[in-house]
N, C-alpha and C. Protein backbone atom coordinates (compact mmCIF):
# COMPACT_ATOMS: atom_id res chain seq x y z
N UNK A 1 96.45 37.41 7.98
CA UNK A 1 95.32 36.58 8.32
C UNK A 1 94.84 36.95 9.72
N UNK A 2 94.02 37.93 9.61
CA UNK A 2 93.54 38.61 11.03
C UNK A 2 94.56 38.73 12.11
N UNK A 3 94.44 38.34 13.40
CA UNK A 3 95.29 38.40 14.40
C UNK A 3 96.37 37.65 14.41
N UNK A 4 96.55 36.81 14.29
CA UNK A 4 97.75 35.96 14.00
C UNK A 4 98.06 35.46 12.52
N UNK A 5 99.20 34.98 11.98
CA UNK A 5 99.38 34.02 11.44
C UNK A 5 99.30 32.21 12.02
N UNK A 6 98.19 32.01 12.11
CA UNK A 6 97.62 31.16 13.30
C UNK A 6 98.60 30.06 12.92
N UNK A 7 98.95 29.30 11.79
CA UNK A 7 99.47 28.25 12.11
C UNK A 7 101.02 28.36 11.39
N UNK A 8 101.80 27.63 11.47
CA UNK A 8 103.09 27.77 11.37
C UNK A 8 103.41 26.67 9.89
N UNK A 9 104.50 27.10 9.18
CA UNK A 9 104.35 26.54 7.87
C UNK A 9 105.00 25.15 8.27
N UNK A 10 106.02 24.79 8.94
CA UNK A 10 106.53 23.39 9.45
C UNK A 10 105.69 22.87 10.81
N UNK A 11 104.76 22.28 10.43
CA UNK A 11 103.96 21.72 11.24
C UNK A 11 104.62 20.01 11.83
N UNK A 12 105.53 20.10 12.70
CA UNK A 12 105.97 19.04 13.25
C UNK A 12 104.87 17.78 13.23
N UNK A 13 105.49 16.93 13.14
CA UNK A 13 104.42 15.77 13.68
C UNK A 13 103.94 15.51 14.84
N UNK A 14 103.26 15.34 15.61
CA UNK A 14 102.78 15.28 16.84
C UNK A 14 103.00 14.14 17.70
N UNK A 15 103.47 14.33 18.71
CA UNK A 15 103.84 12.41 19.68
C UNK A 15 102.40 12.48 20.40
N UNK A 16 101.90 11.28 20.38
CA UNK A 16 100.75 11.01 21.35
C UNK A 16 101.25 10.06 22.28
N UNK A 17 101.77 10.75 23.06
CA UNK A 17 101.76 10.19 24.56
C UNK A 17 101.18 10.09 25.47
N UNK A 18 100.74 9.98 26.63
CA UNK A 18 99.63 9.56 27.23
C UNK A 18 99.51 10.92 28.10
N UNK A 19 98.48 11.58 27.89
CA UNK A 19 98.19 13.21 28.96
C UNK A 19 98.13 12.76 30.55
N UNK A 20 98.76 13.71 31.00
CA UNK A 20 98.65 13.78 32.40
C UNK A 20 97.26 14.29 32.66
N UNK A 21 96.57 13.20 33.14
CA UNK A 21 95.30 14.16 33.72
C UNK A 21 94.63 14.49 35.09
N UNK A 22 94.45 15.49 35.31
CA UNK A 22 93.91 15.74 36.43
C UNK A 22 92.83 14.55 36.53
N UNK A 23 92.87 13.96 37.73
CA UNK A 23 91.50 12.68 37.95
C UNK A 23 90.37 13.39 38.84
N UNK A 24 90.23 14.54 39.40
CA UNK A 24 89.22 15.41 39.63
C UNK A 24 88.55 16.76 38.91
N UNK A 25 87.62 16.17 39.49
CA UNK A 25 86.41 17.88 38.79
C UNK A 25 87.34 19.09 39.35
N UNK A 26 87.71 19.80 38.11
CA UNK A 26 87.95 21.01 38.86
C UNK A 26 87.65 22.24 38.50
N UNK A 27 86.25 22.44 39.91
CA UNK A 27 85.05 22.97 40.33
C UNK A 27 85.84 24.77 39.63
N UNK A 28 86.87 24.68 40.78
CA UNK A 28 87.48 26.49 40.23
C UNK A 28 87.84 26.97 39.38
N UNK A 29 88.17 25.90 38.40
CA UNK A 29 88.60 26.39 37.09
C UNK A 29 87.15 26.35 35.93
N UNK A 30 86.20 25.58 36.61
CA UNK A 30 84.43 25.86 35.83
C UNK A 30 84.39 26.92 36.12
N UNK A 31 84.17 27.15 37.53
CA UNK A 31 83.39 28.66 37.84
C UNK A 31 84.73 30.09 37.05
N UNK A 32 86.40 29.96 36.89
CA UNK A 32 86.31 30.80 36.37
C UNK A 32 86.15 30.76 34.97
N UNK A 33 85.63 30.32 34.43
CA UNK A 33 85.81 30.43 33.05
C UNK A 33 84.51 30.08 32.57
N UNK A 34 82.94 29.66 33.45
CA UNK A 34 81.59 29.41 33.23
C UNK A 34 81.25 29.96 34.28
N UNK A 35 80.02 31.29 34.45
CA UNK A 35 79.48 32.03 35.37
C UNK A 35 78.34 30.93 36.38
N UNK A 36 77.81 31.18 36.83
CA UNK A 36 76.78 30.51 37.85
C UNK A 36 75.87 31.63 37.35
N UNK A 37 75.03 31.03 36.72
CA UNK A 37 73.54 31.45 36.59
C UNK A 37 72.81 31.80 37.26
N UNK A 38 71.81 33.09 37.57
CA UNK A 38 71.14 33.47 38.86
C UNK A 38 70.24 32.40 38.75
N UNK A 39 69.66 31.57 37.77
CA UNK A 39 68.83 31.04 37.80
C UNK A 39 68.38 29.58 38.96
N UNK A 40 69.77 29.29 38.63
CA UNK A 40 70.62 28.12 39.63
C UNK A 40 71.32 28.32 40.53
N UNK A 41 71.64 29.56 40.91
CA UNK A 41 72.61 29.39 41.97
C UNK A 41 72.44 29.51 43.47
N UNK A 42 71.04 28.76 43.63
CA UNK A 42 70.45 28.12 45.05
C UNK A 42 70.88 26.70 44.86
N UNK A 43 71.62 25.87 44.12
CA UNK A 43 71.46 25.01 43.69
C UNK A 43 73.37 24.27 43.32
N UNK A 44 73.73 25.69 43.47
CA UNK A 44 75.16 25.88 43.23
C UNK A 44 75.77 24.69 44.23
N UNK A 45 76.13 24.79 45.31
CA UNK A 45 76.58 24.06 46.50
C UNK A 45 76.37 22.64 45.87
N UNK A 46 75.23 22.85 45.99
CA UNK A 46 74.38 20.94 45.90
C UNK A 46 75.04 20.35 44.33
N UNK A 47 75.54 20.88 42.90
CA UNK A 47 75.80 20.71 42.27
C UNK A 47 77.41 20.23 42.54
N UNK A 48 77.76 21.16 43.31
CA UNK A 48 79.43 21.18 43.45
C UNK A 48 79.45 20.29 44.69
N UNK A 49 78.77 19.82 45.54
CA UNK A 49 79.08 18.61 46.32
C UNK A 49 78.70 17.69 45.99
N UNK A 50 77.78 17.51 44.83
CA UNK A 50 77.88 15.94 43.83
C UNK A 50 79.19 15.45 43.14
N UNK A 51 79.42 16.49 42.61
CA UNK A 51 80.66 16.61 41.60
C UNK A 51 81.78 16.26 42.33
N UNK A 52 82.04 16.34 43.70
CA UNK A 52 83.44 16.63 44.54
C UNK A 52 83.22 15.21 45.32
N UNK A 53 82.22 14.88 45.37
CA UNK A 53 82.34 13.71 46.65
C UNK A 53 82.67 12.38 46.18
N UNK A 54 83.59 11.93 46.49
CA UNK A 54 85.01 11.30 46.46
C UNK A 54 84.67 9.74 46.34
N UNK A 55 83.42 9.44 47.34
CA UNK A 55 82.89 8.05 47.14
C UNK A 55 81.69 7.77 46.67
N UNK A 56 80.97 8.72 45.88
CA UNK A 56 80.35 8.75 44.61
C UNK A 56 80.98 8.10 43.19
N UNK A 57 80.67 7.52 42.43
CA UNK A 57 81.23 6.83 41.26
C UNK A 57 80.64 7.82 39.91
N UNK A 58 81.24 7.55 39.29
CA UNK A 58 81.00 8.55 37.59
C UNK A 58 79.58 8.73 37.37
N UNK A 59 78.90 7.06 36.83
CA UNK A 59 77.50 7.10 36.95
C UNK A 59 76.35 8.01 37.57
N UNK A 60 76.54 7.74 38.90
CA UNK A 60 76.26 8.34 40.42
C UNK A 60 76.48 9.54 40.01
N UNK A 61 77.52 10.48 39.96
CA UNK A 61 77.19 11.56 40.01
C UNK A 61 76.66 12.23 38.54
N UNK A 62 76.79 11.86 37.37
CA UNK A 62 75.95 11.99 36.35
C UNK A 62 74.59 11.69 36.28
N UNK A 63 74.15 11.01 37.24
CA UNK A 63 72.33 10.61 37.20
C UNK A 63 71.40 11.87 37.94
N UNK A 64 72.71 12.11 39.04
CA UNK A 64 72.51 13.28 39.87
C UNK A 64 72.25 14.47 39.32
N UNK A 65 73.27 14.62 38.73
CA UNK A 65 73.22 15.89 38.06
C UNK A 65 72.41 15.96 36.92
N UNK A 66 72.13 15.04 35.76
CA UNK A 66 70.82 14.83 35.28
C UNK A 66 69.46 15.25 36.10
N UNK A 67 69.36 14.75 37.10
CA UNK A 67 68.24 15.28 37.74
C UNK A 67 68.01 16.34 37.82
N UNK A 68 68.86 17.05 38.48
CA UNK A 68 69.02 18.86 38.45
C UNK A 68 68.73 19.23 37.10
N UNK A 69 69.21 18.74 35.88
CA UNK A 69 68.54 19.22 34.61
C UNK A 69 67.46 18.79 34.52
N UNK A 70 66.97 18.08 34.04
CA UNK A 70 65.51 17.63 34.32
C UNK A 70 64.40 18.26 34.92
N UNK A 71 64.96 18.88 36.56
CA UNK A 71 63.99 19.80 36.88
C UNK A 71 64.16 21.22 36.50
N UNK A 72 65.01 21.47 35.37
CA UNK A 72 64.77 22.56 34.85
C UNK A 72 63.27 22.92 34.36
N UNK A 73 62.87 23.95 33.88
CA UNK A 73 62.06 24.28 32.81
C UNK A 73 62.80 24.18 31.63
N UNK A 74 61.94 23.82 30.22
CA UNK A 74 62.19 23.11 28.74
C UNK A 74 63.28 24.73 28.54
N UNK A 75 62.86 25.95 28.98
CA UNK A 75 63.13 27.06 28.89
C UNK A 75 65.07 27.01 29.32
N UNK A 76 65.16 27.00 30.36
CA UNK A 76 65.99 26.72 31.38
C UNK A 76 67.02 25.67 30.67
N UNK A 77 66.94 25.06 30.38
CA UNK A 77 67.33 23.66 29.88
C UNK A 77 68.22 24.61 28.46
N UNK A 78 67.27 25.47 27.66
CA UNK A 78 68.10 25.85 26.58
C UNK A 78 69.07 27.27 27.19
N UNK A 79 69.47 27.57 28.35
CA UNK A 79 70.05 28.81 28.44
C UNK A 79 71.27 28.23 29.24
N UNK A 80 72.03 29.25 29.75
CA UNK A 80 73.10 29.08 30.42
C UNK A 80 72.90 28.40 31.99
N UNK A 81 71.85 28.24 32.16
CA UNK A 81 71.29 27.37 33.27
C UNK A 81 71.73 25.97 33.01
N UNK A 82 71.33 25.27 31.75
CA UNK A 82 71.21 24.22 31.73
C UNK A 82 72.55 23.81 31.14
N UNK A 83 73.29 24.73 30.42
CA UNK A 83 74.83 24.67 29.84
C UNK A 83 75.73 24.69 31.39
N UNK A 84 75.68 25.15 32.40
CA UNK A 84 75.89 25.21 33.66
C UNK A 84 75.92 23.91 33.66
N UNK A 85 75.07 22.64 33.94
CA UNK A 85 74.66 21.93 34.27
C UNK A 85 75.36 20.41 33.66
N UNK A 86 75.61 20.95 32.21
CA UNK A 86 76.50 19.30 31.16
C UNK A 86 77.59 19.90 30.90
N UNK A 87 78.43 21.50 31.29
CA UNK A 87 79.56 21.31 31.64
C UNK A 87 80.24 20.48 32.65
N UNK A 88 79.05 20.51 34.03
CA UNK A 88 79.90 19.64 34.72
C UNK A 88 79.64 18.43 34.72
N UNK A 89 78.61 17.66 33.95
CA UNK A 89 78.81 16.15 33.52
C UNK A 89 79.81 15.97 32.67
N UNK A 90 80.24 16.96 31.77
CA UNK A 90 81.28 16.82 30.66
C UNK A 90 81.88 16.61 31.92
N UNK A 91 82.77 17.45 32.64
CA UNK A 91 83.94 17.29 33.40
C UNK A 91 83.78 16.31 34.23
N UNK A 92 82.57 15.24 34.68
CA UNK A 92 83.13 14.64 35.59
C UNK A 92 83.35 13.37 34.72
N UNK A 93 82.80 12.99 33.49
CA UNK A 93 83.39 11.84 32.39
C UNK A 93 84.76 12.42 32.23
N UNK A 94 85.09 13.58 31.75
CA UNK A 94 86.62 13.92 31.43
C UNK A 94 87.23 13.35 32.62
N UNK A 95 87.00 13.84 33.80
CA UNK A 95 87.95 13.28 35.11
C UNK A 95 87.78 11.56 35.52
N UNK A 96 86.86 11.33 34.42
CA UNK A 96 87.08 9.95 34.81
C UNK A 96 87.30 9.07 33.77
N UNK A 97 88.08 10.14 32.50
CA UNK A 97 88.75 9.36 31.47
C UNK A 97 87.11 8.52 30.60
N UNK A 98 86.47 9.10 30.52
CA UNK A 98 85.43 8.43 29.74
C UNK A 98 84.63 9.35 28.56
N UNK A 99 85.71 8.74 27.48
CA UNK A 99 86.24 10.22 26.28
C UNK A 99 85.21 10.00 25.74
N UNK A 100 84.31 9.19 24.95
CA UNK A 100 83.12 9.37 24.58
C UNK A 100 82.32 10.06 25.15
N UNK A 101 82.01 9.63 26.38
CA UNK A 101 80.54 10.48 27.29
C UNK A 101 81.24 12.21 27.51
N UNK A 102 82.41 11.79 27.78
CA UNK A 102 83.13 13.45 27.82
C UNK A 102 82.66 14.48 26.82
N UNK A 103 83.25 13.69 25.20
CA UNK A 103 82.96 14.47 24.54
C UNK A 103 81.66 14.67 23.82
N UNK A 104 80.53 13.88 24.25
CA UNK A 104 79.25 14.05 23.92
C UNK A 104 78.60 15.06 24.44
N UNK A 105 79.13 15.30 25.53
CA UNK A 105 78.56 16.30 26.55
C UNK A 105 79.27 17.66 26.07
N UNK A 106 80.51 17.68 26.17
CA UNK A 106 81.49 18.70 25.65
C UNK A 106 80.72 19.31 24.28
N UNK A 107 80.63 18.43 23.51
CA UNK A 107 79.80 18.85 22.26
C UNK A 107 78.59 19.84 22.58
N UNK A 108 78.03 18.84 23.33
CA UNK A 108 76.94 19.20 22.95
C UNK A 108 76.86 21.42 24.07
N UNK A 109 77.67 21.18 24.60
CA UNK A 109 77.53 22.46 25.39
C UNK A 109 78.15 23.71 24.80
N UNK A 110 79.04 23.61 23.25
CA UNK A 110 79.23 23.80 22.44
C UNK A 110 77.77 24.35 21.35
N UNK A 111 76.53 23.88 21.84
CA UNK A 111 75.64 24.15 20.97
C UNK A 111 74.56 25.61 21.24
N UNK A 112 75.17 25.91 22.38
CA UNK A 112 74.27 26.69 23.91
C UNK A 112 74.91 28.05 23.37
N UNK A 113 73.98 28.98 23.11
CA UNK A 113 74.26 30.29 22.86
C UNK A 113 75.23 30.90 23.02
N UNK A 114 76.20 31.88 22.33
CA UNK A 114 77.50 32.53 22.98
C UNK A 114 78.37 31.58 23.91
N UNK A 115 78.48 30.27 23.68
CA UNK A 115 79.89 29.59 24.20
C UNK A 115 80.91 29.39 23.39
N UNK A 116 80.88 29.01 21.88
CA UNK A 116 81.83 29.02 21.32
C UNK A 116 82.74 30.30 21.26
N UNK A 117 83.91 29.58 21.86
CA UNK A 117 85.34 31.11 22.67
C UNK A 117 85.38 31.25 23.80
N UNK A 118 84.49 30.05 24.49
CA UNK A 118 85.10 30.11 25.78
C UNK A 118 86.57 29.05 25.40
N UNK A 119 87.48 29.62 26.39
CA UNK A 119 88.68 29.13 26.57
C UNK A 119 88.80 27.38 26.97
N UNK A 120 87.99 27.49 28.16
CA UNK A 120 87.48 26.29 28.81
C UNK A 120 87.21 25.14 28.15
N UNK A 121 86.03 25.26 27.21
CA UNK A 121 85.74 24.33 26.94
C UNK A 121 86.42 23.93 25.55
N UNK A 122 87.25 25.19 24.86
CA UNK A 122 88.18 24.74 24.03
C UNK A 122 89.16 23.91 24.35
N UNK A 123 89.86 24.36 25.60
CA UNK A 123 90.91 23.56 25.83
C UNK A 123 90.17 22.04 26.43
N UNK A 124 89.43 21.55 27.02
CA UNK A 124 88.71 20.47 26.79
C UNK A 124 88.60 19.76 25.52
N UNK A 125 88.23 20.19 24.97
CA UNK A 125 87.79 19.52 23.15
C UNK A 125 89.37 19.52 22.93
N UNK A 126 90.04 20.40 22.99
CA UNK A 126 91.42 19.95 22.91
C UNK A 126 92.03 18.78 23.36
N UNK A 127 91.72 18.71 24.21
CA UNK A 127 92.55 17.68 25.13
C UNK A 127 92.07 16.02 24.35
N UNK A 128 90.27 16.37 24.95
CA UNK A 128 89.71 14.83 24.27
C UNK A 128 90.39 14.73 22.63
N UNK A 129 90.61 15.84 22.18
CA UNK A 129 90.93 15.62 20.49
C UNK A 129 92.34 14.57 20.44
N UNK A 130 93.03 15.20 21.71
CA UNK A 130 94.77 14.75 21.75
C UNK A 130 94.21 13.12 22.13
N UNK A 131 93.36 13.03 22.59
CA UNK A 131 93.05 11.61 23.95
C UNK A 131 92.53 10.72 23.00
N UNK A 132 92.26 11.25 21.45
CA UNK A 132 91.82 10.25 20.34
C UNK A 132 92.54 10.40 18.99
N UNK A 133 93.54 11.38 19.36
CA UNK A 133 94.48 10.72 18.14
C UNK A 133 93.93 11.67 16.60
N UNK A 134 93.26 13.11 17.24
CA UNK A 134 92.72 13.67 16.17
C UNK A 134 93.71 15.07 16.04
N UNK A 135 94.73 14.97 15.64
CA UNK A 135 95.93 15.88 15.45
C UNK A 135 94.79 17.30 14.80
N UNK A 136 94.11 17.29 13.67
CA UNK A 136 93.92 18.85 13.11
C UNK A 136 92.90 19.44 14.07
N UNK A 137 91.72 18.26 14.46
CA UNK A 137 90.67 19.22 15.58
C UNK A 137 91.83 19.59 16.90
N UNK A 138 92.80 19.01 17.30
CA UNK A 138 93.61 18.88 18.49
C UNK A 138 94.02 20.22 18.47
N UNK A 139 94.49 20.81 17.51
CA UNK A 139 95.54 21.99 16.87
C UNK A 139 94.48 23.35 17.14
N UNK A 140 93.82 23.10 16.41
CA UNK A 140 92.33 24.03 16.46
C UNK A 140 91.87 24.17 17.88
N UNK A 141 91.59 23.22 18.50
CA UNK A 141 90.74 23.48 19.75
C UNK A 141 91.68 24.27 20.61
N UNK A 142 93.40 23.44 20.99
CA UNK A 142 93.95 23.97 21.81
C UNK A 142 94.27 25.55 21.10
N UNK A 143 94.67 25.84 19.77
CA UNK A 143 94.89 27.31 19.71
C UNK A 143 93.76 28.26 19.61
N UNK A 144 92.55 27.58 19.35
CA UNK A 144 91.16 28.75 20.44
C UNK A 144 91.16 29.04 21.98
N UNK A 145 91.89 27.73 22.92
CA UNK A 145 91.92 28.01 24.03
C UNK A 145 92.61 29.03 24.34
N UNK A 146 94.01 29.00 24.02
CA UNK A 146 95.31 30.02 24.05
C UNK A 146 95.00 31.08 23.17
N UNK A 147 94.38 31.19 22.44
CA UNK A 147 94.19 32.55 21.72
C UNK A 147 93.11 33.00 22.19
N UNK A 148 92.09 32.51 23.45
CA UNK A 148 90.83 33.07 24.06
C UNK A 148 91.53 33.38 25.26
N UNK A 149 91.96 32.43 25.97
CA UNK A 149 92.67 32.46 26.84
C UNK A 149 93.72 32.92 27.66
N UNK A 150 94.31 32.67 26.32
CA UNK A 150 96.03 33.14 26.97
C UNK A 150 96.57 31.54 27.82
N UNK A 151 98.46 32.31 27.73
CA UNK A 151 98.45 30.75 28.98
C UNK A 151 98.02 30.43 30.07
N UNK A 152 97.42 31.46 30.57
CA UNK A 152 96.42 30.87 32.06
C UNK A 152 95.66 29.96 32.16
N UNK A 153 94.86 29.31 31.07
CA UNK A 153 93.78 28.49 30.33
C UNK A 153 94.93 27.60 31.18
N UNK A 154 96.02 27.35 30.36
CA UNK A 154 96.63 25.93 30.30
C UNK A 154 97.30 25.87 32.02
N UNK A 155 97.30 26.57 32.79
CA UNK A 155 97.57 26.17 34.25
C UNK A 155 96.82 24.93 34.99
N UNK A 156 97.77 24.14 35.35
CA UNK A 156 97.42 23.23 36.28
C UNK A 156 97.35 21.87 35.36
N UNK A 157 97.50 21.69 33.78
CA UNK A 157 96.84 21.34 32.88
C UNK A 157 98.43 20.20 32.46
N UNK A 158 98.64 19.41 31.81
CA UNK A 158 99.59 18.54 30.79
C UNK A 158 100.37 19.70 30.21
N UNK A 159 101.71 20.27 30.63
CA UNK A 159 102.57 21.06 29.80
C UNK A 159 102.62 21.40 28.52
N UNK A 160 102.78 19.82 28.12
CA UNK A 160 102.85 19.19 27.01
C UNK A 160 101.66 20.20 25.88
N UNK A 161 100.69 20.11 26.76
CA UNK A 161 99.39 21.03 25.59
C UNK A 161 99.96 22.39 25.02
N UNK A 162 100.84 23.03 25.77
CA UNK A 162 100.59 24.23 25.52
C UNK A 162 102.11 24.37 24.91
N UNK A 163 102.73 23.73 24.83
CA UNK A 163 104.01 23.38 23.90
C UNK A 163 103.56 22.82 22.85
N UNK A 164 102.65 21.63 22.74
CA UNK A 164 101.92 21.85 21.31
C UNK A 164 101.32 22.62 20.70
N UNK A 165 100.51 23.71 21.28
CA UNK A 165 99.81 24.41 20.27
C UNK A 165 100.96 25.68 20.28
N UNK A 166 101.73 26.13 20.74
CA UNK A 166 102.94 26.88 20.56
C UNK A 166 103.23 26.22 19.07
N UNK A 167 103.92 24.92 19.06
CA UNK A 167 104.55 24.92 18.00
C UNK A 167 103.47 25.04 16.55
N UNK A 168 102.39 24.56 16.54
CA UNK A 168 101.79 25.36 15.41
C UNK A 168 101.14 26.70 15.43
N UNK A 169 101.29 27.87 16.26
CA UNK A 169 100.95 28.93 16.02
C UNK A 169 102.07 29.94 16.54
N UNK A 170 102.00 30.58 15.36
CA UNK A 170 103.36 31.91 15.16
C UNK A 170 103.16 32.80 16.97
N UNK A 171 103.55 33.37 17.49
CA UNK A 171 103.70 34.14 18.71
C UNK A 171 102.73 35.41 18.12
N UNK A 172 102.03 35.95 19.07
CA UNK A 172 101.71 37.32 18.52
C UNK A 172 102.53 38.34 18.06
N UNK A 173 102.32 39.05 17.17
CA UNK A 173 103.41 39.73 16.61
C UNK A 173 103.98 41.37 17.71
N UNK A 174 103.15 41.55 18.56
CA UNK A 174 103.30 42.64 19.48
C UNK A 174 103.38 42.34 21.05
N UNK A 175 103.71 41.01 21.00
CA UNK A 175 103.99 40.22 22.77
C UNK A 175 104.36 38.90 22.35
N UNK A 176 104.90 38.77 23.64
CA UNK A 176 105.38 37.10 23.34
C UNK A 176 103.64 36.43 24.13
N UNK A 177 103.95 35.00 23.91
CA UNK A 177 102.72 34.06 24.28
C UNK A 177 102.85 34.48 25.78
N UNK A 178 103.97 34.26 26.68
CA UNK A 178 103.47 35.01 28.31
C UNK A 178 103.18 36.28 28.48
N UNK A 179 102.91 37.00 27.88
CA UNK A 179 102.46 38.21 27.61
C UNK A 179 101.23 38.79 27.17
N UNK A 180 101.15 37.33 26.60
CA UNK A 180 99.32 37.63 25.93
C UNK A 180 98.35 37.04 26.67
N UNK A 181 97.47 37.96 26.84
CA UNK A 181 96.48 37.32 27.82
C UNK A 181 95.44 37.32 27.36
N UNK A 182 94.98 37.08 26.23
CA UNK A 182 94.28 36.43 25.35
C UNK A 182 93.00 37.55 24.98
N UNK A 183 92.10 37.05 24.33
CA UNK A 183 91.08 37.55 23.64
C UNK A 183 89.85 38.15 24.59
N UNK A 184 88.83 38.85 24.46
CA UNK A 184 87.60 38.97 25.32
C UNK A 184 86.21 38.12 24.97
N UNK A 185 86.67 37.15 25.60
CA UNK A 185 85.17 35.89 25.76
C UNK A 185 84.79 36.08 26.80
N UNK A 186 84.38 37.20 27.45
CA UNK A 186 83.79 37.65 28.69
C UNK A 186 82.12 36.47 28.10
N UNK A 187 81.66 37.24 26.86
CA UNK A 187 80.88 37.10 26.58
C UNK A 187 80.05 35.32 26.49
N UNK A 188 81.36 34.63 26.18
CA UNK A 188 80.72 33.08 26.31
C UNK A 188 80.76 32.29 27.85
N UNK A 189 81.40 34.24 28.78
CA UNK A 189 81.70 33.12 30.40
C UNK A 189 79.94 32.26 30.85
């Protein structure tokens, strides 16, 4: 079955315990794994000091950053400019535990040309999947991250993730999982 035997025939049951989550935007792990658009990136700074400033509230910095979309062009709005833009509203609902608006946004940046296989936003949809109790999208999302990814994706991240999607997917058959450094989604950076 192509590159892997992706899932494993004893599929343990899954514990949902409560994820460790990072409670900040984190800005370095967007930029490596989502490029900065020439289109926007006069605009870069001002995006990433909405996102970071500490006595700003969720709202607040989502209205903000709405704005910046908004003054896109209708054009702009459909390219990696504007996917730039509700990744980091996705992430600042994710960092503030607000799994609906998270994953509305998450979705929807999912819809934006050549992103599906980024690592990033797999392991995101992963996470929200674990954060609602949806074991088969959970399985799926996190082993696109790690199979786009590799384990670098999962640095800094709930252990726990990347011990789950281990146990439903076989090891590559020509490296172990620290060894694999995953797939080329240059293309959805």
């Amino acid at each position: 079955m192509g590159l892997f035997n992706l899932f494993k025939k004893n599929n343990s049951r899954q514990q949902f315990n409560q994820l460790a989550m990072n409670k900040k935007v984190d800005v370095q792990k967007i930029k490596k794994y989502i490029n900065v658009p020439k289109s926007i990136e006069t605009r870069m700074l001002e995006i990433d000091s909405i996102v970071l400033n500490n006595e700003k509230d969720s709202e607040t910095k989502t209205n903000e950053l709405l704005k910046i979309y908004e003054s896109l062009t209708d054009d702009q709005k459909r390219t990696r400019a504007g996917r730039y833009i509700i990744v980091h509203i996705a992430e600042v609902y994710f960092a503030a535990s607000m799994i609906d608006e998270a994953f509305e946004n998450f979705n929807f940046v999912m819809q934006f040309k050549d992103t599906i296989g980024n690592p990033f936003l797999h392991l995101r949809l992963g996470q929200l999947n674990y954060l609602t109790k949806n074991t088969d999208k959970m399985n799926d999302e996190l082993s696109r991250a790690l199979i786009m990814g590799g384990e670098s994706i999962f640095k800094d991240e709930d252990p726990k993730l990347i011990e789950m999607v281990k146990s439903v997917l076989e090891e590559p058959s020509d490296c172990s999982w620290a060894e694999y450094e995953g797939q080329d989604w240059a293309e959805t950076k």
